[in-house]
N, C-alpha and C. Protein backbone atom coordinates (compact mmCIF):
# COMPACT_ATOMS: atom_id res chain seq x y z
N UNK A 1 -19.01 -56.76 99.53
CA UNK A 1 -17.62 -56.99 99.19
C UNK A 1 -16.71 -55.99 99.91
N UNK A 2 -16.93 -54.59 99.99
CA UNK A 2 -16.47 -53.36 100.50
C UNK A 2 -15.89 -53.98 101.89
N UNK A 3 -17.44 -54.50 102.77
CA UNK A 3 -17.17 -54.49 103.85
C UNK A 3 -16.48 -55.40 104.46
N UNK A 4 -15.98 -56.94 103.76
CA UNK A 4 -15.35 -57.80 103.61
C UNK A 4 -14.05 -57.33 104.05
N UNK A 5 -13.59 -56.64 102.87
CA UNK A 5 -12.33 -56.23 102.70
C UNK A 5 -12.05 -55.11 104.06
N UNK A 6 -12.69 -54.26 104.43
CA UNK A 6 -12.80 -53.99 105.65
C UNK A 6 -11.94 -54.55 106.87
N UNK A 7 -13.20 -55.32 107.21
CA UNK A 7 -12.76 -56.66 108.01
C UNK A 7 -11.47 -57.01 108.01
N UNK A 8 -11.10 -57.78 106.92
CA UNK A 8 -9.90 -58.07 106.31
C UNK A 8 -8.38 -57.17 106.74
N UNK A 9 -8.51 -56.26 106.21
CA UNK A 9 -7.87 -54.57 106.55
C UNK A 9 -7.57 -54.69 107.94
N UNK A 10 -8.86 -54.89 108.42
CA UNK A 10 -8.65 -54.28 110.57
C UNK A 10 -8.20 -55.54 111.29
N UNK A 11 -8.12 -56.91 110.52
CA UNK A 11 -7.92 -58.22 111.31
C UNK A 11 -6.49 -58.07 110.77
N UNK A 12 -5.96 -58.33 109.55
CA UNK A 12 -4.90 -58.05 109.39
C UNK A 12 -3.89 -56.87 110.01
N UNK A 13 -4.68 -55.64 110.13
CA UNK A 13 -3.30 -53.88 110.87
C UNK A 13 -3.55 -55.21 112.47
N UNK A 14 -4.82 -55.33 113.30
CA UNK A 14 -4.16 -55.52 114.32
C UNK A 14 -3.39 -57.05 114.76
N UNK A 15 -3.29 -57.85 113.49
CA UNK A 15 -2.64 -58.73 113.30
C UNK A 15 -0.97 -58.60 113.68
N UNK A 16 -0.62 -57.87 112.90
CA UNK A 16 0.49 -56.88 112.61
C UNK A 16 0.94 -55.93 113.98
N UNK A 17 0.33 -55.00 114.29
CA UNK A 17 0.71 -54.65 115.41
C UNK A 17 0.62 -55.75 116.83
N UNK A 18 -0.11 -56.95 117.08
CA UNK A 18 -0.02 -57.95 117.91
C UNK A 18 1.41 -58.34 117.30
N UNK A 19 1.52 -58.78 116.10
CA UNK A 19 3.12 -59.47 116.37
C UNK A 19 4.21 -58.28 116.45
N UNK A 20 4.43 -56.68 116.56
CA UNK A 20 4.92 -56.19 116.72
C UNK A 20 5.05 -55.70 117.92
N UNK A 21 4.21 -56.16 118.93
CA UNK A 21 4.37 -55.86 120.35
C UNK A 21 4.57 -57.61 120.88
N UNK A 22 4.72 -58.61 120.45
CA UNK A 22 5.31 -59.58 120.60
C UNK A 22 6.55 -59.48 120.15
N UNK A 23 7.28 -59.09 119.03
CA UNK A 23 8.67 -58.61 118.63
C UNK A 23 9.32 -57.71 120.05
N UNK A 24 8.79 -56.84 120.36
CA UNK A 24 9.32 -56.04 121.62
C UNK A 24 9.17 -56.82 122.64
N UNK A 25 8.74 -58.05 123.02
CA UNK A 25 8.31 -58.92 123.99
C UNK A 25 10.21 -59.67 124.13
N UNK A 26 9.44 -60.44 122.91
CA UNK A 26 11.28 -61.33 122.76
C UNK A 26 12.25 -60.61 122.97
N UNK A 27 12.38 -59.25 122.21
CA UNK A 27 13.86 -58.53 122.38
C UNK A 27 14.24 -58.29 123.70
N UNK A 28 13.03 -57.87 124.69
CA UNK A 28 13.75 -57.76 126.03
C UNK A 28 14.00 -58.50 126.83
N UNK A 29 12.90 -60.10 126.53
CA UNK A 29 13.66 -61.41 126.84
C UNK A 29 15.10 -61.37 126.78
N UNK A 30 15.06 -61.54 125.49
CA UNK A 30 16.70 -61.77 125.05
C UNK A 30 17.52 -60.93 125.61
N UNK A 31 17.31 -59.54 125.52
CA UNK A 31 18.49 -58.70 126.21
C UNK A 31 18.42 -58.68 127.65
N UNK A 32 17.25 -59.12 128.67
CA UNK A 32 17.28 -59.51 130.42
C UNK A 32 18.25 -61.10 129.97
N UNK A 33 17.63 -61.76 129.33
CA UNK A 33 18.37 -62.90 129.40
C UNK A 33 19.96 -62.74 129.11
N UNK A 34 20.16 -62.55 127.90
CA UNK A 34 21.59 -62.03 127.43
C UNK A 34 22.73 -61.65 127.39
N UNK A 35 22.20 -59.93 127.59
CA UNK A 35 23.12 -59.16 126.94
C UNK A 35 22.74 -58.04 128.51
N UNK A 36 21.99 -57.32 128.71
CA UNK A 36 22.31 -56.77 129.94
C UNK A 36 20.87 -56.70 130.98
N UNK A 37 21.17 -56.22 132.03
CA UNK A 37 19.65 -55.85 133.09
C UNK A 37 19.31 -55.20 133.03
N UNK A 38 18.00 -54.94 133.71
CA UNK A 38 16.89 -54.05 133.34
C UNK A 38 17.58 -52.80 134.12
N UNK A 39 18.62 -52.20 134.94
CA UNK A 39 18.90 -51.14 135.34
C UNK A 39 19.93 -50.15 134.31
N UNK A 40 20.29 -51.18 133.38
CA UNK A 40 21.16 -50.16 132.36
C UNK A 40 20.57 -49.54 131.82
N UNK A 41 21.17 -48.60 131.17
CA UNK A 41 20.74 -46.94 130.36
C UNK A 41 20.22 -47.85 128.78
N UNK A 42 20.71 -48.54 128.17
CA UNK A 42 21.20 -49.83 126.71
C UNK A 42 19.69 -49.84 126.87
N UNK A 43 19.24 -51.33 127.85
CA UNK A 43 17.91 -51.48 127.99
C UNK A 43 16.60 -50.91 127.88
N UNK A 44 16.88 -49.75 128.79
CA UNK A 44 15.69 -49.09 129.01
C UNK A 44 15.56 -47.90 127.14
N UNK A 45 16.86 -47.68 126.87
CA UNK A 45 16.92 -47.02 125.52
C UNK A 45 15.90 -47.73 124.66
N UNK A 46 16.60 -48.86 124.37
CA UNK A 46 15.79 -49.79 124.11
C UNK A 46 14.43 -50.06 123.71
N UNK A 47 13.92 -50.70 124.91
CA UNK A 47 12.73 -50.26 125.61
C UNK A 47 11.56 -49.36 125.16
N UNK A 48 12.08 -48.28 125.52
CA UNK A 48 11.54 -46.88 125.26
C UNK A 48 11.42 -46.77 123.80
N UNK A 49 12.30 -47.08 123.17
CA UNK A 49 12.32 -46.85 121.07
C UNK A 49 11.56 -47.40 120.84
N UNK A 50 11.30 -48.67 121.28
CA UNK A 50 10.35 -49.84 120.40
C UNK A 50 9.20 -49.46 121.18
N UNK A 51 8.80 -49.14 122.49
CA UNK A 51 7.88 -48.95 122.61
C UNK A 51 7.11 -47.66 121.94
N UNK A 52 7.94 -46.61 121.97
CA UNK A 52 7.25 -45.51 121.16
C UNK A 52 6.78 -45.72 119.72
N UNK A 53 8.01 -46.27 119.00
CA UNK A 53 7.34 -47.11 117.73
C UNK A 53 6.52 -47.91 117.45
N UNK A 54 5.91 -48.73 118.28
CA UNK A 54 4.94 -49.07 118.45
C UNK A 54 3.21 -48.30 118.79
N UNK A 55 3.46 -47.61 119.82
CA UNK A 55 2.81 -46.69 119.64
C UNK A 55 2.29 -45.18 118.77
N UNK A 56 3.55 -45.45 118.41
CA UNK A 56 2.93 -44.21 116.77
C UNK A 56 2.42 -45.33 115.88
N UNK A 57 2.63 -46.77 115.35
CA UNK A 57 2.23 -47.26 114.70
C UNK A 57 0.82 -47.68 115.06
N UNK A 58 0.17 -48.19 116.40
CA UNK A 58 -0.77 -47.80 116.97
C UNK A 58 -1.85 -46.67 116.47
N UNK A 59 -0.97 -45.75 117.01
CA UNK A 59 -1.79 -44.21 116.40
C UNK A 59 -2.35 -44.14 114.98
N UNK A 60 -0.96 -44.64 113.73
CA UNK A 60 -1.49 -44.63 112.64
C UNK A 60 -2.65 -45.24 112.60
N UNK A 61 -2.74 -46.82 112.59
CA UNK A 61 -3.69 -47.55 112.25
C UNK A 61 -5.10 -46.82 113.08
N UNK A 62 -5.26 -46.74 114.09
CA UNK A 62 -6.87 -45.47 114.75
C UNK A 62 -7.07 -44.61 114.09
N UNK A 63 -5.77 -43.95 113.15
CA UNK A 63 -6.12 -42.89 112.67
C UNK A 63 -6.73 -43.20 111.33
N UNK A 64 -6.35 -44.15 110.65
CA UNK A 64 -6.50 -45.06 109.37
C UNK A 64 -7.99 -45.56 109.08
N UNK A 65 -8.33 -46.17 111.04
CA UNK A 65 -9.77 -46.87 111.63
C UNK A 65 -9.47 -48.27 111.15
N UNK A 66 -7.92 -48.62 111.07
CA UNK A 66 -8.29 -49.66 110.94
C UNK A 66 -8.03 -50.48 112.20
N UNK A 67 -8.56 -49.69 113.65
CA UNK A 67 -8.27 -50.49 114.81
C UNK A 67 -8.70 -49.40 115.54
N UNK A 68 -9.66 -49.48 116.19
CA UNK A 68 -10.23 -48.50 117.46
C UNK A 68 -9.33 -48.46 118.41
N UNK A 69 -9.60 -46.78 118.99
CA UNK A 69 -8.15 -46.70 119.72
C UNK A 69 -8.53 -47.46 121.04
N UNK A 70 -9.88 -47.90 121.59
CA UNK A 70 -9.64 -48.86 122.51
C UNK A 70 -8.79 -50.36 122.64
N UNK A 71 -8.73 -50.87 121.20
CA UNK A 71 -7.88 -52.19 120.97
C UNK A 71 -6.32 -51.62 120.60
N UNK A 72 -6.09 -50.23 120.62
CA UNK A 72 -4.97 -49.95 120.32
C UNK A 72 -3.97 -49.87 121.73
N UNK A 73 -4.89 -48.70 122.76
CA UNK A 73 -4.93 -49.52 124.33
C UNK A 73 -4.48 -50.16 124.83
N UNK A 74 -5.53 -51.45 124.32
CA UNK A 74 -5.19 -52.72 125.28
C UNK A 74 -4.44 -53.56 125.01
N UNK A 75 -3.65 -53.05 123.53
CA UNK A 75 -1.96 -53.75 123.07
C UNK A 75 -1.57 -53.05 123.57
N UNK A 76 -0.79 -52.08 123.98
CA UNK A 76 0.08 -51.57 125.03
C UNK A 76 -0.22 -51.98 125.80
N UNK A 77 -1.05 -51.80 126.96
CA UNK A 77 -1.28 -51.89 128.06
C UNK A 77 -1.04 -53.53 128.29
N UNK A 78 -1.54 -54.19 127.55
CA UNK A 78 -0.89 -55.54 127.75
C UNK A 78 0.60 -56.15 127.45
N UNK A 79 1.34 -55.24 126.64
CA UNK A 79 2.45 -55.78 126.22
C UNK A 79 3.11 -54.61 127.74
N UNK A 80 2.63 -53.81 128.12
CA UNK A 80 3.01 -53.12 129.47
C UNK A 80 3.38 -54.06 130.55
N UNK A 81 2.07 -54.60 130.50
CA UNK A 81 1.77 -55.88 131.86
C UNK A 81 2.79 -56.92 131.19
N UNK A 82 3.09 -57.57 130.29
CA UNK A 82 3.67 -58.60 130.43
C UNK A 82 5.36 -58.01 130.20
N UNK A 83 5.74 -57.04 130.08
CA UNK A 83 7.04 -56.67 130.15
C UNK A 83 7.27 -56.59 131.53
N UNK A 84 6.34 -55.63 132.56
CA UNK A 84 6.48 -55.65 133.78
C UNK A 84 6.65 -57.01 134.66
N UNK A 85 5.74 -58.15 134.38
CA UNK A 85 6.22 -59.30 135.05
C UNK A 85 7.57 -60.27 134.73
N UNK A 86 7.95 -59.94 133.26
CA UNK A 86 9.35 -60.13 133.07
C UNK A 86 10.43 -59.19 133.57
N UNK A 87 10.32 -57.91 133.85
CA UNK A 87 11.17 -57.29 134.42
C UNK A 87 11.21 -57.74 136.27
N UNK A 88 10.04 -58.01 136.53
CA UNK A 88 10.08 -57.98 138.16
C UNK A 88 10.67 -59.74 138.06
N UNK A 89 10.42 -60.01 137.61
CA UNK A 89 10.96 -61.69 136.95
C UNK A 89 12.80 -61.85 137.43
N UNK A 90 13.03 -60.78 135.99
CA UNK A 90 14.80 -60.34 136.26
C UNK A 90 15.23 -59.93 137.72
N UNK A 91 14.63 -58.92 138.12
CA UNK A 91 14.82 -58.51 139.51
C UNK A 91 14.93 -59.66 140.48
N UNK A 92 14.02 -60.29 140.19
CA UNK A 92 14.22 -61.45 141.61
C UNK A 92 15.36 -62.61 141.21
N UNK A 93 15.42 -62.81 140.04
CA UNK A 93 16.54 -63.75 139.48
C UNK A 93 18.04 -62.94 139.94
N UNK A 94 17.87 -61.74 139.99
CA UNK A 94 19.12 -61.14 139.74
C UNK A 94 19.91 -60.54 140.64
């Protein structure tokens, strides 16, 4: 039963942090689309907040175990990569 709930625990934190690095996904949609480009100071502020918040929330959950810091990683690093091809995206649109 323990280990159930476990499970449960670590599918759910990286449940949660996947849709919170999808939340930072849309917002910079919306603000390249929007509201301003990727060369303003706004953006990259931005940017930078949610990404750090994300990554301390990251941190918590490894620290918690309820997500090895290798899958903690490879949500950044992937929400990295797909911000980068939306930014080089804007650039060529722009």
């Amino acid at each position: 039963m323990i280990h159930k709930v476990t499970i449960d625990h670590r599918e759910k934190a990286y449940a949660l942090l996947k849709a919170d690095a999808d939340k930072i996904l849309r917002l910079i949609e919306v603000q390249i689309d929007n509201l301003t480009m990727p060369q303003c100071p706004l953006y990259e502020e931005v940017l930078d907040t949610q990404m750090y918040g994300l990554s301390r929330e990251i941190d918590f959950a490894v620290r918690l175990k309820l997500i090895n810091e290798d899958e903690g990683k490879a949500l950044l690093e992937n929400l990295e990569r797909r911000l980068n091809i939306l930014h080089e995206a804007a650039q060529k649109s722009g």
